[in-house]
C-alpha atoms as a PDB file:
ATOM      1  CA  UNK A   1       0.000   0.000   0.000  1.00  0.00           C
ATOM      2  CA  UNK A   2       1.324   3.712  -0.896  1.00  0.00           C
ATOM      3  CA  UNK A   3       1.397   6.228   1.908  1.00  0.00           C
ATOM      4  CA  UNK A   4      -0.319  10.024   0.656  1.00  0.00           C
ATOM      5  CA  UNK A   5       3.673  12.016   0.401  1.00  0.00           C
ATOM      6  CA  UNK A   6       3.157  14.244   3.856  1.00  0.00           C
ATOM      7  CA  UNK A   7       2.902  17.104   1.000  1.00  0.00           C
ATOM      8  CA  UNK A   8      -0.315  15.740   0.364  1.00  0.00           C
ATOM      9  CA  UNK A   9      -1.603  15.367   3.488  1.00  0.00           C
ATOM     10  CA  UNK A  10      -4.809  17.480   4.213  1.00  0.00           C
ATOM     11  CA  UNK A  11      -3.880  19.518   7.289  1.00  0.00           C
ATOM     12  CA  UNK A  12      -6.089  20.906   9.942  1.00  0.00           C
ATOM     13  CA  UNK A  13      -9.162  19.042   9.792  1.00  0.00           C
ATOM     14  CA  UNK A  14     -12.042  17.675  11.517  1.00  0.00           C
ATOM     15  CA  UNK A  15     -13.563  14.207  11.187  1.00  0.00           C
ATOM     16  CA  UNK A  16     -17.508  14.540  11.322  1.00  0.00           C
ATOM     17  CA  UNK A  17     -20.103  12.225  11.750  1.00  0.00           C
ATOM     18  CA  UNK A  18     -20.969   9.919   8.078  1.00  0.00           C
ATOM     19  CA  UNK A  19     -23.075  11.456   5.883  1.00  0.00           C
ATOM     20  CA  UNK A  20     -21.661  15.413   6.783  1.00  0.00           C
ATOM     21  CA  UNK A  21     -18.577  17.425   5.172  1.00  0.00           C
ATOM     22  CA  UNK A  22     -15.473  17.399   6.553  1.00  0.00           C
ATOM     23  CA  UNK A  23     -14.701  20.235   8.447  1.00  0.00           C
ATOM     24  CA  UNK A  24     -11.457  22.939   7.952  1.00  0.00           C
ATOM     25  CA  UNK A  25      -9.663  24.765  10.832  1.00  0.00           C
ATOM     26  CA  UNK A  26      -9.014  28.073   9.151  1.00  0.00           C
ATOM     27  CA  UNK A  27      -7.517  31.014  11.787  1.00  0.00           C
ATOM     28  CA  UNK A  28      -9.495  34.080  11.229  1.00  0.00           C
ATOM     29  CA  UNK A  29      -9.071  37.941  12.379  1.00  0.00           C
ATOM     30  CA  UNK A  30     -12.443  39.590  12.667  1.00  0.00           C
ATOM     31  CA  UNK A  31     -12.444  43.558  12.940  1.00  0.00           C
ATOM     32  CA  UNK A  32     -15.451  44.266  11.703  1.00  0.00           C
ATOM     33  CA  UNK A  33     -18.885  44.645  14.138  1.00  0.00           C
ATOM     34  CA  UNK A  34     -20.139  41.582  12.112  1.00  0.00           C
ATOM     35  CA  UNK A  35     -20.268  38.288  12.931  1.00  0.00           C
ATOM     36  CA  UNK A  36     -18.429  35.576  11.503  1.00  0.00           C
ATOM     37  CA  UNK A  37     -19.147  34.104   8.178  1.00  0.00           C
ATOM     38  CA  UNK A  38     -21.805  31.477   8.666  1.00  0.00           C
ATOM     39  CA  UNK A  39     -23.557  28.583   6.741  1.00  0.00           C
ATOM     40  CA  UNK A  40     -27.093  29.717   5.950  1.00  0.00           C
ATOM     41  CA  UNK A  41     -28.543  26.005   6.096  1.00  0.00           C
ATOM     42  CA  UNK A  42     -26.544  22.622   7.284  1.00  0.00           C
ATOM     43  CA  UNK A  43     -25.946  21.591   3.906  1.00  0.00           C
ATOM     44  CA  UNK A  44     -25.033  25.013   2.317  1.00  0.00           C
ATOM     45  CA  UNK A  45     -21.523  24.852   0.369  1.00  0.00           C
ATOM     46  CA  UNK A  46     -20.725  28.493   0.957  1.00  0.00           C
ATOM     47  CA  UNK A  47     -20.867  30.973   4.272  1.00  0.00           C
ATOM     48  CA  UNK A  48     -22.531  34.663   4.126  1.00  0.00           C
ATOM     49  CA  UNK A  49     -20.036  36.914   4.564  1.00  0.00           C
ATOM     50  CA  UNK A  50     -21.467  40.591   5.442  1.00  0.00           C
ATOM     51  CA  UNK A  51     -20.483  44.131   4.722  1.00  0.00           C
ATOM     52  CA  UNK A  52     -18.124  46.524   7.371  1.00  0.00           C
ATOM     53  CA  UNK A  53     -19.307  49.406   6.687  1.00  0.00           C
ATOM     54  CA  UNK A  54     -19.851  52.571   8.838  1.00  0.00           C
ATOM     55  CA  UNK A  55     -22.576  53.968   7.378  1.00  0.00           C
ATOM     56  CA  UNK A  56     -24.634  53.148   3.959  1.00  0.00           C
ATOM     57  CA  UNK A  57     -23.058  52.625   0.805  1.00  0.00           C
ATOM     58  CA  UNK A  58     -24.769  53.916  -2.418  1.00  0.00           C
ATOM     59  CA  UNK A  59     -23.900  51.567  -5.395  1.00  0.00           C
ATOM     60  CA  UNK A  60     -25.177  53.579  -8.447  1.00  0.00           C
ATOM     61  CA  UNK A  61     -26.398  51.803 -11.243  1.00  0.00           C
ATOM     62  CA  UNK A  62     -24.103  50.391 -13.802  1.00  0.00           C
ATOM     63  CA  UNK A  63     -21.155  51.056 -10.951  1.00  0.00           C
ATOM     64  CA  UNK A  64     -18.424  48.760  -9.431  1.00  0.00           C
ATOM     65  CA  UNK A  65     -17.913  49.011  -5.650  1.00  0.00           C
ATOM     66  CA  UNK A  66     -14.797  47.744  -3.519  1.00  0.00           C
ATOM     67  CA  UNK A  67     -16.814  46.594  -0.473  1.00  0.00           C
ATOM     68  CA  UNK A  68     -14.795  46.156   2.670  1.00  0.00           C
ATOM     69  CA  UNK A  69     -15.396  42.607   5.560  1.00  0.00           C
ATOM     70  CA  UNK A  70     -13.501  43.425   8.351  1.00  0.00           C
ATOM     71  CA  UNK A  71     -12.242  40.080   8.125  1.00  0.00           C
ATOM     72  CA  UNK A  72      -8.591  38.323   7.202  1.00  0.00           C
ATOM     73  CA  UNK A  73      -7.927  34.429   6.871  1.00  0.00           C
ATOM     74  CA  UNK A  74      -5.200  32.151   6.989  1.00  0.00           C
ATOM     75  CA  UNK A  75      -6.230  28.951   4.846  1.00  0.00           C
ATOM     76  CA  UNK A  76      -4.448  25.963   5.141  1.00  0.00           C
ATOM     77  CA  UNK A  77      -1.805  25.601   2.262  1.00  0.00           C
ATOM     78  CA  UNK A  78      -3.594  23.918  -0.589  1.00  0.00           C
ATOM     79  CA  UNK A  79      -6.794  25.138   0.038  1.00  0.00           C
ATOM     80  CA  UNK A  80      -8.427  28.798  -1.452  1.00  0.00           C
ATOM     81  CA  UNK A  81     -11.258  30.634  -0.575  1.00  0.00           C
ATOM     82  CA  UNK A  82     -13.839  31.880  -3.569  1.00  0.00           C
ATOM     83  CA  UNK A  83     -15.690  34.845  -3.151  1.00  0.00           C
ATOM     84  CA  UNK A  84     -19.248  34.461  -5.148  1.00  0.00           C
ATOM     85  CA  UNK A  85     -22.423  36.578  -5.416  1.00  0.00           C
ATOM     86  CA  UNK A  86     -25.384  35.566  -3.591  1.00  0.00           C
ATOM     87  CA  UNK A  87     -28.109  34.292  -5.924  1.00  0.00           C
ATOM     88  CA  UNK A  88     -30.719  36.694  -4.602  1.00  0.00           C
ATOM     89  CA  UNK A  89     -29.000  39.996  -4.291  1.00  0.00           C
ATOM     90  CA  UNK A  90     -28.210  38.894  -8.481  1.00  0.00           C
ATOM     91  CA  UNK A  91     -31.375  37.990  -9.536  1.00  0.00           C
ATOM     92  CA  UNK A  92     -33.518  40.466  -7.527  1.00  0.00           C
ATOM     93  CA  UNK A  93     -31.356  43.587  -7.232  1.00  0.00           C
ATOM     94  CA  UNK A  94     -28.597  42.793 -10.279  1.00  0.00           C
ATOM     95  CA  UNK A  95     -26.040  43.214  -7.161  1.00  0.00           C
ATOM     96  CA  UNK A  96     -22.934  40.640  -8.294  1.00  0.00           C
ATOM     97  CA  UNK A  97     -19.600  39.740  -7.571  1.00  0.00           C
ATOM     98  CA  UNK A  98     -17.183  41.416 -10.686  1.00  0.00           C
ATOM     99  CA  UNK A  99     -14.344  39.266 -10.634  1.00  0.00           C
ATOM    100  CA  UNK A 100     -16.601  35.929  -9.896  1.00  0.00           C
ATOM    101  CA  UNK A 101     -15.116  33.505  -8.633  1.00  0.00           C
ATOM    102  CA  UNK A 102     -12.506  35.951  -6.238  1.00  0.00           C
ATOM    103  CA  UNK A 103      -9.648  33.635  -5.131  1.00  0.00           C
ATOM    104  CA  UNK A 104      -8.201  34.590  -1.860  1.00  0.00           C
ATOM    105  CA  UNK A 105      -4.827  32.482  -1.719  1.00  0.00           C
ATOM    106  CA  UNK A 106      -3.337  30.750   1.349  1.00  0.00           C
ATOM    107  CA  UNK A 107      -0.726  32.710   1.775  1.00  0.00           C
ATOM    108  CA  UNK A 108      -2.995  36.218   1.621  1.00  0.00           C
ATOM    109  CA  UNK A 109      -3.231  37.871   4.716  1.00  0.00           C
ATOM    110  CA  UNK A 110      -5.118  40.813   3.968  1.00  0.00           C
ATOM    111  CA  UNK A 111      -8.712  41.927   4.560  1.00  0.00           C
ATOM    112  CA  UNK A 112     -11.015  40.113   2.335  1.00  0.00           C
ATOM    113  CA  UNK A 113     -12.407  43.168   0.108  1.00  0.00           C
ATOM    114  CA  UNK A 114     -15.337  42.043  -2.354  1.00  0.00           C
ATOM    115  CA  UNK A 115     -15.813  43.878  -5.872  1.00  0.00           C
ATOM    116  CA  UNK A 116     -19.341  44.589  -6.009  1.00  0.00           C
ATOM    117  CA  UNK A 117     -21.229  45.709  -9.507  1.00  0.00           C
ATOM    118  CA  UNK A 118     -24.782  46.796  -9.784  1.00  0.00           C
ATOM    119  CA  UNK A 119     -25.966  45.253 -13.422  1.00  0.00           C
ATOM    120  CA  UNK A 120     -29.245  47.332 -12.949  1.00  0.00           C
ATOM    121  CA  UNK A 121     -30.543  50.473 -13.880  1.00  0.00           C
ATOM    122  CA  UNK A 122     -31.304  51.801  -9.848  1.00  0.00           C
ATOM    123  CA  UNK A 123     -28.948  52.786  -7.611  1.00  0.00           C
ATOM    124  CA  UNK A 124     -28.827  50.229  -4.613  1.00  0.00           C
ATOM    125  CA  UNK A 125     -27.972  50.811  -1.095  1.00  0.00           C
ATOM    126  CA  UNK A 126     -25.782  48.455   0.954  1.00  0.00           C
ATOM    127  CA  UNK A 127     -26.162  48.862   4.790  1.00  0.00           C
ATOM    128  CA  UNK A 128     -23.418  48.294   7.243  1.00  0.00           C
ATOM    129  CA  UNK A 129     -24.242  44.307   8.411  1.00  0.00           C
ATOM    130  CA  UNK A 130     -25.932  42.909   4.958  1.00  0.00           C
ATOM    131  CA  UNK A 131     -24.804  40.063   3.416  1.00  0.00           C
ATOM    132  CA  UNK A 132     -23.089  40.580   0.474  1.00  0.00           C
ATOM    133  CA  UNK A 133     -21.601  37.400  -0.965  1.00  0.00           C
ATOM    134  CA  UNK A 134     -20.742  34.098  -0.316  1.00  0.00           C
ATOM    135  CA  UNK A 135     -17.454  32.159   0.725  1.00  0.00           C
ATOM    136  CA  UNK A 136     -16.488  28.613  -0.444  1.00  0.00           C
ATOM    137  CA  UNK A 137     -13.335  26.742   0.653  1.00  0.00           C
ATOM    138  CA  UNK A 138     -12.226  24.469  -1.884  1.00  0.00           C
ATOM    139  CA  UNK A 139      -8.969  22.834  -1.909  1.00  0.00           C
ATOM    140  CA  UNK A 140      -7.036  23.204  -5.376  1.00  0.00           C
ATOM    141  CA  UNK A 141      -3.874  21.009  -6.718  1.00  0.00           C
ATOM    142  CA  UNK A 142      -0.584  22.405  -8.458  1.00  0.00           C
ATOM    143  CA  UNK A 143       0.191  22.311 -12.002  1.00  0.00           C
ATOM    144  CA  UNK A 144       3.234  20.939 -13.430  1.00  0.00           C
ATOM    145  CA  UNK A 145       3.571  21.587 -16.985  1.00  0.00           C
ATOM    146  CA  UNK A 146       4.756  19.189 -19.888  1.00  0.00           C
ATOM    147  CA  UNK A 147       5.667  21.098 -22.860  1.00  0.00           C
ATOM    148  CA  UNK A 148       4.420  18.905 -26.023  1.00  0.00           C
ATOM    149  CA  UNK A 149       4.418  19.779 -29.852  1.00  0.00           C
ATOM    150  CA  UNK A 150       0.670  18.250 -29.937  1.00  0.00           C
ATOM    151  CA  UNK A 151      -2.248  17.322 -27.834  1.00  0.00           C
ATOM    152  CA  UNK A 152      -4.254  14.199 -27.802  1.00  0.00           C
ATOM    153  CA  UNK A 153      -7.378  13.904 -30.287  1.00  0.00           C
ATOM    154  CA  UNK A 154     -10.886  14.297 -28.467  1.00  0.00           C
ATOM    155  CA  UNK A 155     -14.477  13.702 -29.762  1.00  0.00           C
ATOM    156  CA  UNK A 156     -14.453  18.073 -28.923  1.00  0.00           C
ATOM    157  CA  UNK A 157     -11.675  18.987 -30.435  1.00  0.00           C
ATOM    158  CA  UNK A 158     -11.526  22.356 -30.923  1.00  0.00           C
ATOM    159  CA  UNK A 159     -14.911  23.258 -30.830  1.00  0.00           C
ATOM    160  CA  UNK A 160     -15.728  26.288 -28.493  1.00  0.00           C
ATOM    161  CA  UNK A 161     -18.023  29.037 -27.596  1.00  0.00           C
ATOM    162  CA  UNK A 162     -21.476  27.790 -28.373  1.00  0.00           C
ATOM    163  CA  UNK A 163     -20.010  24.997 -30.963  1.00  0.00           C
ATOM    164  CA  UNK A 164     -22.826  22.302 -29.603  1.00  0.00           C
ATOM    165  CA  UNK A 165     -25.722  24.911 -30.435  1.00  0.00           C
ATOM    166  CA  UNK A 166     -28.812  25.780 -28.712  1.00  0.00           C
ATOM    167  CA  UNK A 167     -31.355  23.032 -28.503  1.00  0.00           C
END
């Protein structure tokens, strides 16, 4: 039997009972008046993470906002956090995340900052404590490449952008 390299060992975790996720120590700072990210519902893949604001933020419409958390991280090596928009605050309001998914490396120790855009045509207001996005942890390999003159054939190919049509 092979032994996982201790490289590829998954560090800081939790066992949980069968049937649940496995759970990831991850250090956080929180300086904002907020609580901490949380799961909405038990089997939600990504945690709320709210807005530390002082006072109301106007995000005009058809404008980008840098929206601060209050909050930094310190992921396990191998693992990133991704930064996505909430479904309702898209569909209802046209609030999204701009640079969807954000990655927020391991080694980042920064505040986590979310680029906001309003796709609408009315200005919308964030208040200090909403939600504005989401959080998933998802743990991500390295690449090694292997230069090549040519690629494998696939039933694809090089078909792209729309090349299996509509219906």
């Amino acid at each position: 039997m092979n032994a996982m390299p201790p490289d590829r060992l998954i560090p800081e975790t939790k066992k949980m009972e069968k049937g649940t996720s496995r759970k990831i120590m991850v250090k956080v700072v929180n300086q904002s008046k907020n609580s901490l990210p949380e799961y909405a519902t038990p089997a939600a893949a990504g945690m709320d993470i709210r807005a530390d604001l002082e006072e109301p933020l106007v995000l005009a419409a058809w404008h980008r906002a840098i929206v601060p958390t209050g909050l930094r991280i310190e992921l396990p090596e191998g693992y990133e956090a991704q930064i996505r928009p909430r479904s309702g605050l898209a569909a209802k309001n046209g609030i999204t995340v701009l640079n969807t998914p954000g990655t927020i490396d391991a080694d980042y120790r920064g505040e986590i900052r979310v680029i906001l855009v309003n796709l609408s045509d009315e200005d919308f207001t964030i208040q200090p404590g909403d939600r504005i996005a989401q959080m998933v942890l998802s743990r991500h390999e390295k690449a090694e490449w292997l230069p090549t003159e040519e690629l494998s054939v696939s039933e694809r190919g090089e078909g792209g952008f729309g090349h299996t049509g509509r219906r």
